[in-house]
PDB file of N, CA and C in Angstrom:
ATOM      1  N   UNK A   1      24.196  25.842-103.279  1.00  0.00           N
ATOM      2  CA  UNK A   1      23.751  26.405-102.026  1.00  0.00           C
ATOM      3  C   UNK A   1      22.841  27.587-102.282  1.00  0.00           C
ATOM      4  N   UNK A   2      21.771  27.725-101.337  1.00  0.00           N
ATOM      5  CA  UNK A   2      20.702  28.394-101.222  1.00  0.00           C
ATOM      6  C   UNK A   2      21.408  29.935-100.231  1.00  0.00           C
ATOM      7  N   UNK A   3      21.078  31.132-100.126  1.00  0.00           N
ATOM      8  CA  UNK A   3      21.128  32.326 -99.137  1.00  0.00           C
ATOM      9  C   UNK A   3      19.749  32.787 -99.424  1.00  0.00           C
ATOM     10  N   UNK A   4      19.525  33.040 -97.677  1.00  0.00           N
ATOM     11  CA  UNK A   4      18.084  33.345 -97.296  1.00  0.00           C
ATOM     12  C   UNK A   4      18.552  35.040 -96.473  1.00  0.00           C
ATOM     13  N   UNK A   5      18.086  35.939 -96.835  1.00  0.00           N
ATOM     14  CA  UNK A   5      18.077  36.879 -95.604  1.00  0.00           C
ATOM     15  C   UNK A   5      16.542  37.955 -95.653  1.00  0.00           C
ATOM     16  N   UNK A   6      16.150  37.663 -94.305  1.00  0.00           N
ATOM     17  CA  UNK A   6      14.783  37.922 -94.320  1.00  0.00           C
ATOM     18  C   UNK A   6      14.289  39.051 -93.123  1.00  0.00           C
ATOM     19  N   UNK A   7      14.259  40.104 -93.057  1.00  0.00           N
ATOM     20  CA  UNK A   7      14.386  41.111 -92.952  1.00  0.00           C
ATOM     21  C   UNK A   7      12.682  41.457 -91.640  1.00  0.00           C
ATOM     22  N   UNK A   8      12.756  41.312 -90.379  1.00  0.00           N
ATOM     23  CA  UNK A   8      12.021  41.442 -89.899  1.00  0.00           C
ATOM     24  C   UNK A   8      11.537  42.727 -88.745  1.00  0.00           C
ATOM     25  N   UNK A   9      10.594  43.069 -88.882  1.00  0.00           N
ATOM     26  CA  UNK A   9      10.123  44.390 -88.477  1.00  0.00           C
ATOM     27  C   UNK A   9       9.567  44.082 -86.810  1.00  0.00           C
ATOM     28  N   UNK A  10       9.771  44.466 -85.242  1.00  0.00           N
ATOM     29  CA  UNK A  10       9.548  44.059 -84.576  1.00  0.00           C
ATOM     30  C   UNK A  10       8.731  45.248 -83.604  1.00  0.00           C
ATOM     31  N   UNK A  11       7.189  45.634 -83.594  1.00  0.00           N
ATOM     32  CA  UNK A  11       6.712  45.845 -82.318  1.00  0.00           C
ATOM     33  C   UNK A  11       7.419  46.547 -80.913  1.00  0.00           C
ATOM     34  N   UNK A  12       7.301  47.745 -80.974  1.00  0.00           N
ATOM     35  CA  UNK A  12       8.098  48.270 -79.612  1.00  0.00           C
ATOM     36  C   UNK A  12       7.977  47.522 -78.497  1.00  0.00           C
ATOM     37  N   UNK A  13       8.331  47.091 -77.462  1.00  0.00           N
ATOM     38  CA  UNK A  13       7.871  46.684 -76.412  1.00  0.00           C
ATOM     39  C   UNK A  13       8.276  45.169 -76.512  1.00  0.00           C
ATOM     40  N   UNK A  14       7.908  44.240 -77.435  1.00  0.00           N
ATOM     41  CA  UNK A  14       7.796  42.511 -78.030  1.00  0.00           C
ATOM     42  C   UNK A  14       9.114  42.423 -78.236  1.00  0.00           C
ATOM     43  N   UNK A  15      10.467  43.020 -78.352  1.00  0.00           N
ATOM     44  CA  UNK A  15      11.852  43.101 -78.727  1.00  0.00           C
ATOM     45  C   UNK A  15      11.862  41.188 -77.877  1.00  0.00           C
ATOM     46  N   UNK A  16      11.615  41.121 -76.482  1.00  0.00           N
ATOM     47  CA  UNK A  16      12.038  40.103 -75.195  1.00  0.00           C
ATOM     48  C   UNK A  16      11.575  39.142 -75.929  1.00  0.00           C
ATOM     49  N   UNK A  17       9.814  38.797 -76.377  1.00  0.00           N
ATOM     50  CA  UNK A  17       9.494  38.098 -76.738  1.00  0.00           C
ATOM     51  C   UNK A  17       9.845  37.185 -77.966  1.00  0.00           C
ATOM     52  N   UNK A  18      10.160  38.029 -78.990  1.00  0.00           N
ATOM     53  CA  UNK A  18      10.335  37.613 -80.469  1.00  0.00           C
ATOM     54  C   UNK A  18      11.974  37.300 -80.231  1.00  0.00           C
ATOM     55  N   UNK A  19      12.530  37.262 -79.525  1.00  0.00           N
ATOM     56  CA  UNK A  19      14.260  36.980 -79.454  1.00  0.00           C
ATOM     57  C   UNK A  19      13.637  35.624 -79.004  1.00  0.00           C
ATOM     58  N   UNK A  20      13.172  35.743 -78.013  1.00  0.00           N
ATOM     59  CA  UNK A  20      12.698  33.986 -76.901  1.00  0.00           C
ATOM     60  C   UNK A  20      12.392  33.279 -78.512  1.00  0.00           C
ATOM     61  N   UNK A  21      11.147  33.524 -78.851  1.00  0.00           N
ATOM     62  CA  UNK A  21      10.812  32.948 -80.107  1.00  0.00           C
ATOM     63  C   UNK A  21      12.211  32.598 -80.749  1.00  0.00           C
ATOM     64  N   UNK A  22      12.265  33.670 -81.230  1.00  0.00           N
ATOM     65  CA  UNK A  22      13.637  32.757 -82.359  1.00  0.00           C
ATOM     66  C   UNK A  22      14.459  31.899 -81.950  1.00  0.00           C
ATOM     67  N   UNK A  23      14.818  32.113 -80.722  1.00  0.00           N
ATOM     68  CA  UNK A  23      15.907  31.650 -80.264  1.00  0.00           C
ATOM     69  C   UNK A  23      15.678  30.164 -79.932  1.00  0.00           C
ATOM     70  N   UNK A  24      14.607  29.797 -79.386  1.00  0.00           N
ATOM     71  CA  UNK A  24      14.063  28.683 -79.695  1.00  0.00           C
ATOM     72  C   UNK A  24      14.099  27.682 -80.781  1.00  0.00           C
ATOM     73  N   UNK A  25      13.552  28.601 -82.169  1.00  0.00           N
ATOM     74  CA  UNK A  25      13.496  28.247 -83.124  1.00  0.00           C
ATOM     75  C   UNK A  25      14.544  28.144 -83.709  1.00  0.00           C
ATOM     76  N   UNK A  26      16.061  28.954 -83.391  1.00  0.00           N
ATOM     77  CA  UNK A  26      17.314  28.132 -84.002  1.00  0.00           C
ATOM     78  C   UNK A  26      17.842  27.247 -83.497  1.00  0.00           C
ATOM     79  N   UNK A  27      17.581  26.731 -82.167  1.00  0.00           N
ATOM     80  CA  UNK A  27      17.956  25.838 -81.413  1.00  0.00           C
ATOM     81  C   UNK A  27      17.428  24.736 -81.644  1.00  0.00           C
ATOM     82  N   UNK A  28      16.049  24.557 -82.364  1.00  0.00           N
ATOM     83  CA  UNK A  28      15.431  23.117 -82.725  1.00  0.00           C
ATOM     84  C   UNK A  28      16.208  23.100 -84.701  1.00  0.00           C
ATOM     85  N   UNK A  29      16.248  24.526 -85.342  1.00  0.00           N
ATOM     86  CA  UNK A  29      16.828  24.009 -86.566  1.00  0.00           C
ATOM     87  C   UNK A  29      18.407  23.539 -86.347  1.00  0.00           C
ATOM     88  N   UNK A  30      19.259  23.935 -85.592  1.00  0.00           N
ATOM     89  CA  UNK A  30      20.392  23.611 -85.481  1.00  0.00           C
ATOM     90  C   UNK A  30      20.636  22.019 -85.231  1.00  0.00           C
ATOM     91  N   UNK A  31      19.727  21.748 -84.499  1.00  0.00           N
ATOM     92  CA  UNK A  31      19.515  20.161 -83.399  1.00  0.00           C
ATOM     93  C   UNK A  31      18.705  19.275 -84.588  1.00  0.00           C
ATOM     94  N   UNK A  32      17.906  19.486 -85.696  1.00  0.00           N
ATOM     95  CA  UNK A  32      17.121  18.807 -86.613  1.00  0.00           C
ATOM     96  C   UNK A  32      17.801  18.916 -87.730  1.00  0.00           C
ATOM     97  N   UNK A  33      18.027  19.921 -88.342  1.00  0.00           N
ATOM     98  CA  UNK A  33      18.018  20.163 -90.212  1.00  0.00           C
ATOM     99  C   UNK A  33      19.532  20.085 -90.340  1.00  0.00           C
ATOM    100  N   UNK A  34      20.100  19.092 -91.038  1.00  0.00           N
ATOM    101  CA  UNK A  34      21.475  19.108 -91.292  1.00  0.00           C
ATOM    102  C   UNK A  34      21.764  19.585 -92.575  1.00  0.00           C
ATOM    103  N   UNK A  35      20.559  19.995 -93.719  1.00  0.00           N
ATOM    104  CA  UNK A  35      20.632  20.526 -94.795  1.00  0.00           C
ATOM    105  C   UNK A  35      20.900  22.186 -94.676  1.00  0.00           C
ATOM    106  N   UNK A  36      20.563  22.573 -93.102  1.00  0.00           N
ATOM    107  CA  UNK A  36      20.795  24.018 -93.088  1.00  0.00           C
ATOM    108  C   UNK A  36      21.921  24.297 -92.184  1.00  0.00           C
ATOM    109  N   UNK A  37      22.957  25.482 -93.177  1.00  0.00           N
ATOM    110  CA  UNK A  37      24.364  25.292 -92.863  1.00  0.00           C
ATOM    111  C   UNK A  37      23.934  26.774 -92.076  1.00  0.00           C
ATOM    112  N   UNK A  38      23.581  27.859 -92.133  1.00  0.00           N
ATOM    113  CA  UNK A  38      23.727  29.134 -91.254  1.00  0.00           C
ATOM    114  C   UNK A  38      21.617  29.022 -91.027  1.00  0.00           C
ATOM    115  N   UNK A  39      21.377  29.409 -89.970  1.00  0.00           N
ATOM    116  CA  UNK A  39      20.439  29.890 -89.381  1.00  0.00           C
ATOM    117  C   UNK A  39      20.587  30.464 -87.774  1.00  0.00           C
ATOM    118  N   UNK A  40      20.716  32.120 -88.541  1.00  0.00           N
ATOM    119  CA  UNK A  40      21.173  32.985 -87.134  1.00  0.00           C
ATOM    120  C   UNK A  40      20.723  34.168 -87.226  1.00  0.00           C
ATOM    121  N   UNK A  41      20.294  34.730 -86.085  1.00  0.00           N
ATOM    122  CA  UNK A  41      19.363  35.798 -85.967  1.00  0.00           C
ATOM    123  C   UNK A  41      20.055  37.414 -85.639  1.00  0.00           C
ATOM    124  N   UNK A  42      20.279  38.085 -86.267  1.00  0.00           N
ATOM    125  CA  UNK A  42      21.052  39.550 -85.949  1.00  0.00           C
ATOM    126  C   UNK A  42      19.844  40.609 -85.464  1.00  0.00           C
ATOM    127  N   UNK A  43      20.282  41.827 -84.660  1.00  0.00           N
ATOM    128  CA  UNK A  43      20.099  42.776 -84.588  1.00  0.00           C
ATOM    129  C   UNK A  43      20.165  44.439 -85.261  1.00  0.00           C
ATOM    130  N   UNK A  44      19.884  44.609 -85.291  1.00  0.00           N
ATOM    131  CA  UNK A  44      20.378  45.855 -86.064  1.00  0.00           C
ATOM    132  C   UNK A  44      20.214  47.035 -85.139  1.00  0.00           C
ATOM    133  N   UNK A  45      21.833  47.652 -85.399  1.00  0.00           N
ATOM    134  CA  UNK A  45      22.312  48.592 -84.292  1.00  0.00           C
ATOM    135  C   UNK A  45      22.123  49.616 -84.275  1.00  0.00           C
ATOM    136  N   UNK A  46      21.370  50.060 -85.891  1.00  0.00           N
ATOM    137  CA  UNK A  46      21.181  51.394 -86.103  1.00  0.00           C
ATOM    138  C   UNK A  46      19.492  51.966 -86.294  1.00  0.00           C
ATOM    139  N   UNK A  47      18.334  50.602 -86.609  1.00  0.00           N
ATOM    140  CA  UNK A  47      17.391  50.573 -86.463  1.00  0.00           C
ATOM    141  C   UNK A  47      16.718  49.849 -85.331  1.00  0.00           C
ATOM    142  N   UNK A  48      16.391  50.339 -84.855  1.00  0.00           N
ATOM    143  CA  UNK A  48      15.524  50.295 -83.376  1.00  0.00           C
ATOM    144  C   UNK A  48      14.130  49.167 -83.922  1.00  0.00           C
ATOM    145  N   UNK A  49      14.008  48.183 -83.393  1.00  0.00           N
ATOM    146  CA  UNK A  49      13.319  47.046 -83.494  1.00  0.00           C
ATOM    147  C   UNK A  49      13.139  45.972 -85.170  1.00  0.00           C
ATOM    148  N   UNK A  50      14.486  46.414 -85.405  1.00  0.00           N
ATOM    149  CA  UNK A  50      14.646  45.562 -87.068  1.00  0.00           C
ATOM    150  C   UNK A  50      15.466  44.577 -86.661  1.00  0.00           C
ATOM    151  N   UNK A  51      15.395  43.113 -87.304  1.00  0.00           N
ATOM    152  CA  UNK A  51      16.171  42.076 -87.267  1.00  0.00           C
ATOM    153  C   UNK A  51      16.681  41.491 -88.446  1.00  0.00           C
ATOM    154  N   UNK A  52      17.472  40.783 -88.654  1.00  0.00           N
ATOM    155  CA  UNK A  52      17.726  40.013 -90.103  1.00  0.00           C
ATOM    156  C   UNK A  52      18.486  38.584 -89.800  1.00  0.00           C
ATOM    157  N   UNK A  53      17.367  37.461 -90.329  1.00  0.00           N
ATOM    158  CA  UNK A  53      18.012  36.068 -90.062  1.00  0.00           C
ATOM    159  C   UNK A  53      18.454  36.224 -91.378  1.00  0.00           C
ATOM    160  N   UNK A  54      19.777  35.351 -91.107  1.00  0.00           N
ATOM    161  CA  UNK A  54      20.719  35.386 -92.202  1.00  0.00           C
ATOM    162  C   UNK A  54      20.580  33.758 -92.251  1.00  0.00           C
ATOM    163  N   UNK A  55      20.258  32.930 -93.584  1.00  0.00           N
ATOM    164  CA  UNK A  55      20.024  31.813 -93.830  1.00  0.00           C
ATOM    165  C   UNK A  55      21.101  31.139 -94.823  1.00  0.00           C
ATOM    166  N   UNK A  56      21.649  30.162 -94.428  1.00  0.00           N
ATOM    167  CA  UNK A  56      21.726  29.334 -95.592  1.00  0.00           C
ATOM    168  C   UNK A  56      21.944  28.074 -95.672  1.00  0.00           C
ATOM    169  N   UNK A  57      21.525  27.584 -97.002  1.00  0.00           N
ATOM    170  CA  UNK A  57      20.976  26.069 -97.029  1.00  0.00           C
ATOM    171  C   UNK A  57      21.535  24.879 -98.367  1.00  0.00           C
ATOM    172  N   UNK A  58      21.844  23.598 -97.794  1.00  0.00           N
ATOM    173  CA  UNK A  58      22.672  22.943 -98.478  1.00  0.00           C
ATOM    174  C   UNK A  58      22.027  22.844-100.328  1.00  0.00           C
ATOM    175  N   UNK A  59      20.895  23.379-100.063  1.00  0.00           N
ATOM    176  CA  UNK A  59      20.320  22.819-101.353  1.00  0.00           C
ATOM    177  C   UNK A  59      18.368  23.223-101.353  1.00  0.00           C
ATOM    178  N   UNK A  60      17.862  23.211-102.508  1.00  0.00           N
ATOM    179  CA  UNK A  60      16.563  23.858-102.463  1.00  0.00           C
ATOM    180  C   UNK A  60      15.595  22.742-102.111  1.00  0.00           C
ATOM    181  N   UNK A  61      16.220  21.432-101.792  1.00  0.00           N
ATOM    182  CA  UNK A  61      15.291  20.599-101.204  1.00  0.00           C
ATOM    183  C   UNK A  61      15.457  20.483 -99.240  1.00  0.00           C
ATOM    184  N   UNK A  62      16.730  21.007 -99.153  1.00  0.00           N
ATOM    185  CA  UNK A  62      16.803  21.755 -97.960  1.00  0.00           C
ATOM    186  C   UNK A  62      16.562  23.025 -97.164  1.00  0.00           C
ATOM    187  N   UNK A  63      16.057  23.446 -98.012  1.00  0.00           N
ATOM    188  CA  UNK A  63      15.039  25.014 -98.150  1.00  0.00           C
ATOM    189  C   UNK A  63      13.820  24.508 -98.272  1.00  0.00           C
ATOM    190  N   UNK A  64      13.389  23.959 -98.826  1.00  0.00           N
ATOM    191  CA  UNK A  64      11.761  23.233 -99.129  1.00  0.00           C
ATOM    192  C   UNK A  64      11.393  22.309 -97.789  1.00  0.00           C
ATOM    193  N   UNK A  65      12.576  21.552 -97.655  1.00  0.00           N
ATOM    194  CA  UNK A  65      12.145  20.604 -96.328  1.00  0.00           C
ATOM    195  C   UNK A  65      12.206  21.712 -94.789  1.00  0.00           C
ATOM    196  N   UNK A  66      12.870  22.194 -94.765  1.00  0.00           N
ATOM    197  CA  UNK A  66      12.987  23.459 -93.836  1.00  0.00           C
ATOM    198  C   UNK A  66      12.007  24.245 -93.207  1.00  0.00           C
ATOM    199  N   UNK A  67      10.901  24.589 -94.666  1.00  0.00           N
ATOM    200  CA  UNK A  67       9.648  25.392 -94.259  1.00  0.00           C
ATOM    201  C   UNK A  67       8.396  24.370 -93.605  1.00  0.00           C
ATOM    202  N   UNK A  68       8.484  22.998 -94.060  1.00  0.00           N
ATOM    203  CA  UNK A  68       7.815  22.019 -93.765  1.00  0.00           C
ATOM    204  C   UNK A  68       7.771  21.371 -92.518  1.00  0.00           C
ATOM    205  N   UNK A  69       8.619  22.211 -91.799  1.00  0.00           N
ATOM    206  CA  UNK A  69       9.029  21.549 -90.228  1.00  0.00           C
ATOM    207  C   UNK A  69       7.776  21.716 -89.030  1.00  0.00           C
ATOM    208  N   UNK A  70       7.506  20.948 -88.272  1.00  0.00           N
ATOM    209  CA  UNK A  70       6.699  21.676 -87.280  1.00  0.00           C
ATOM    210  C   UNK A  70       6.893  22.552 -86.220  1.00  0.00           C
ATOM    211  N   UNK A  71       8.559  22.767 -86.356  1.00  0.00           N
ATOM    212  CA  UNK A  71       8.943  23.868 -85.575  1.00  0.00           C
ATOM    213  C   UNK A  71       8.674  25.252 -86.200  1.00  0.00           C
ATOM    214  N   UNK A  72       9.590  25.743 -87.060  1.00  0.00           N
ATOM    215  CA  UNK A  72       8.824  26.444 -88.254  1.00  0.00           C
ATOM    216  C   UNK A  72       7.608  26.554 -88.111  1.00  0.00           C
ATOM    217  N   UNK A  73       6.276  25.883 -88.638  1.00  0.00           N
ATOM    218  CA  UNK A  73       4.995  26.248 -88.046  1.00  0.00           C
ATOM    219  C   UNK A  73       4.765  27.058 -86.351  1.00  0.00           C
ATOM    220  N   UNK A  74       5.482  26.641 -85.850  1.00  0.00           N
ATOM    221  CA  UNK A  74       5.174  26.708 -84.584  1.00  0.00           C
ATOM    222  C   UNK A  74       6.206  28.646 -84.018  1.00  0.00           C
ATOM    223  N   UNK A  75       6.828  28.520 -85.070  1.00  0.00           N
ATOM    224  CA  UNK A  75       7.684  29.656 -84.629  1.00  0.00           C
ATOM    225  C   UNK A  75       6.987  30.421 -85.405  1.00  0.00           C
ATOM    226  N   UNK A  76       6.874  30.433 -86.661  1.00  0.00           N
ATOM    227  CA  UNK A  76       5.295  31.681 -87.385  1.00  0.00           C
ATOM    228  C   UNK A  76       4.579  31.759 -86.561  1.00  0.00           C
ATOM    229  N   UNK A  77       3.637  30.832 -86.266  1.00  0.00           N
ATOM    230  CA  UNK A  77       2.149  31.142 -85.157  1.00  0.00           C
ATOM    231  C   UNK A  77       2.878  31.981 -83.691  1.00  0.00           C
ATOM    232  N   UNK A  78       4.147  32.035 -83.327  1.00  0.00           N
ATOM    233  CA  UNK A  78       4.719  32.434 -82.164  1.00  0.00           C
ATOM    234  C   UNK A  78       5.438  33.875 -82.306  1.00  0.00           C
ATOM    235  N   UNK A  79       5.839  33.992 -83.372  1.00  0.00           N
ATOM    236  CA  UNK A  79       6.575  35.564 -83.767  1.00  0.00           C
ATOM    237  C   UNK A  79       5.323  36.514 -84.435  1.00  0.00           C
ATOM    238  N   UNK A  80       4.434  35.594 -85.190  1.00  0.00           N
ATOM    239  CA  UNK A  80       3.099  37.063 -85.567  1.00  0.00           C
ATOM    240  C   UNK A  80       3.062  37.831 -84.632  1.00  0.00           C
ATOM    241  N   UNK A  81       2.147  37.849 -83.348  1.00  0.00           N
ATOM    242  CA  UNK A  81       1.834  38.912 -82.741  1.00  0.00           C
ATOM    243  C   UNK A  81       3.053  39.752 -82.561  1.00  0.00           C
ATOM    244  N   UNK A  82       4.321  39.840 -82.802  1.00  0.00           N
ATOM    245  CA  UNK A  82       5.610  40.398 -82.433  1.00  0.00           C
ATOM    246  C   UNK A  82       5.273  40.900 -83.491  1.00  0.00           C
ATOM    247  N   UNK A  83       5.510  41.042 -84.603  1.00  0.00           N
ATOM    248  CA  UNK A  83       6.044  41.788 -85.875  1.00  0.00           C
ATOM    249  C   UNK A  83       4.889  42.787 -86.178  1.00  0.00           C
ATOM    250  N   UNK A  84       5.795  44.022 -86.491  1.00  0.00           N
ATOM    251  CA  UNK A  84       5.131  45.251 -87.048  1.00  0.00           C
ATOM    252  C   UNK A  84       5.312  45.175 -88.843  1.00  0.00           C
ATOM    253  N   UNK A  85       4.601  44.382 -89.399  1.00  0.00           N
ATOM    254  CA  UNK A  85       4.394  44.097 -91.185  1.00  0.00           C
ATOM    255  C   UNK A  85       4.668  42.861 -91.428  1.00  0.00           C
ATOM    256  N   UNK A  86       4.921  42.349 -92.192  1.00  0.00           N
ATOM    257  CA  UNK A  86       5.395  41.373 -92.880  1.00  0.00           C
ATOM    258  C   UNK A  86       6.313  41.378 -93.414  1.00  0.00           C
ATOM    259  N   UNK A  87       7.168  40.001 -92.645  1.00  0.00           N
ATOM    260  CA  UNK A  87       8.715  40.165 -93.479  1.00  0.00           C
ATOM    261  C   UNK A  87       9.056  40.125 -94.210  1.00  0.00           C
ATOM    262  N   UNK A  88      10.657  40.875 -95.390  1.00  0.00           N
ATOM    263  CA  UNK A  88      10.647  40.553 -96.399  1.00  0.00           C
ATOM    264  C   UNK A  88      12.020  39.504 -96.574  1.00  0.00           C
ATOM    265  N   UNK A  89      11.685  38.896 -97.624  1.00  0.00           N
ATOM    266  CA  UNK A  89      12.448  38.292 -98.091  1.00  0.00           C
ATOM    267  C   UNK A  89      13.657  38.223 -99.274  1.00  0.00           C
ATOM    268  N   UNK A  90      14.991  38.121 -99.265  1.00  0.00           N
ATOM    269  CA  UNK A  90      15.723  37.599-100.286  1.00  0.00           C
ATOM    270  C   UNK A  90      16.511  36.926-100.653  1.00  0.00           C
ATOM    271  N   UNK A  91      16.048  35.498-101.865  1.00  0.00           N
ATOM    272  CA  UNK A  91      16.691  34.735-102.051  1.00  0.00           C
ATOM    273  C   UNK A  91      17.700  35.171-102.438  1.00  0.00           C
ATOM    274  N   UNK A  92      18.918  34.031-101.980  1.00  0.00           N
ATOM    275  CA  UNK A  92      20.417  34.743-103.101  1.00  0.00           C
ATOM    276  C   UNK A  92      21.064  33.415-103.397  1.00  0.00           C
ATOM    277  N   UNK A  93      22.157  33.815-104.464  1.00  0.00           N
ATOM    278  CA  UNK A  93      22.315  32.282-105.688  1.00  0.00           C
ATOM    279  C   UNK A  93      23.782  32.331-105.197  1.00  0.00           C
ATOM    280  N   UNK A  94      24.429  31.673-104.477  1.00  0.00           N
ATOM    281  CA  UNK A  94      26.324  31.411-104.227  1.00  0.00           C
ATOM    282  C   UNK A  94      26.872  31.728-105.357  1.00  0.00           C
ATOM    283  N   UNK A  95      27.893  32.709-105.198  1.00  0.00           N
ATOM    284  CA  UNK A  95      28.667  32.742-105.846  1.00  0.00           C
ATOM    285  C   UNK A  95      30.157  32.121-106.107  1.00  0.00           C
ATOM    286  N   UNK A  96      30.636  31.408-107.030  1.00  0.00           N
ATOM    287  CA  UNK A  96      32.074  30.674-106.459  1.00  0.00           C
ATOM    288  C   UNK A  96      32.875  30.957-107.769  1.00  0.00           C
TER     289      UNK A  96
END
């Protein structure tokens, strides 16, 4: 198993918009990708317009098929104008 947590910076004001966005966008990965076991979007209570999707995925061909989606496309082209930088990313390796 794959862990994704990707750390996004959000635009004062765009908070309404970029939730609609995502929220969208976990609702078509939940309903499509059976390779992805968590895709869920948090808030953060102590920074004022920061988010963190917390990801994870059955396998790195379920991470690979994931980014390839046309929802995905469609949720990048829909959250840019929201975000203040570019998000960051970090992979993480299961531990058992």
């Amino acid at each position: 198993m794959i862990g994704l947590v990707v750390t996004l910076k959000v635009q004062p004001g765009k908070e309404a918009e970029f939730e609609a966005v995502m929220k969208d966008a976990m609702a078509k990965v939940k309903a499509n990708e059976p390779g992805v076991m968590i895709y869920q979007l948090f808030k953060s209570q102590s920074e004022d317009g920061t988010y963190v999707m917390m990801e994870q995925y059955s396998s790195k061909e379920a991470l690979d098929a994931h980014g390839k989606t046309p929802h995905m496309a469609e949720m990048i082209t829909n959250m840019g104008p929201c975000l203040d930088g570019r998000p960051q990313f970090q992979f993480l390796d299961l531990v058992e």
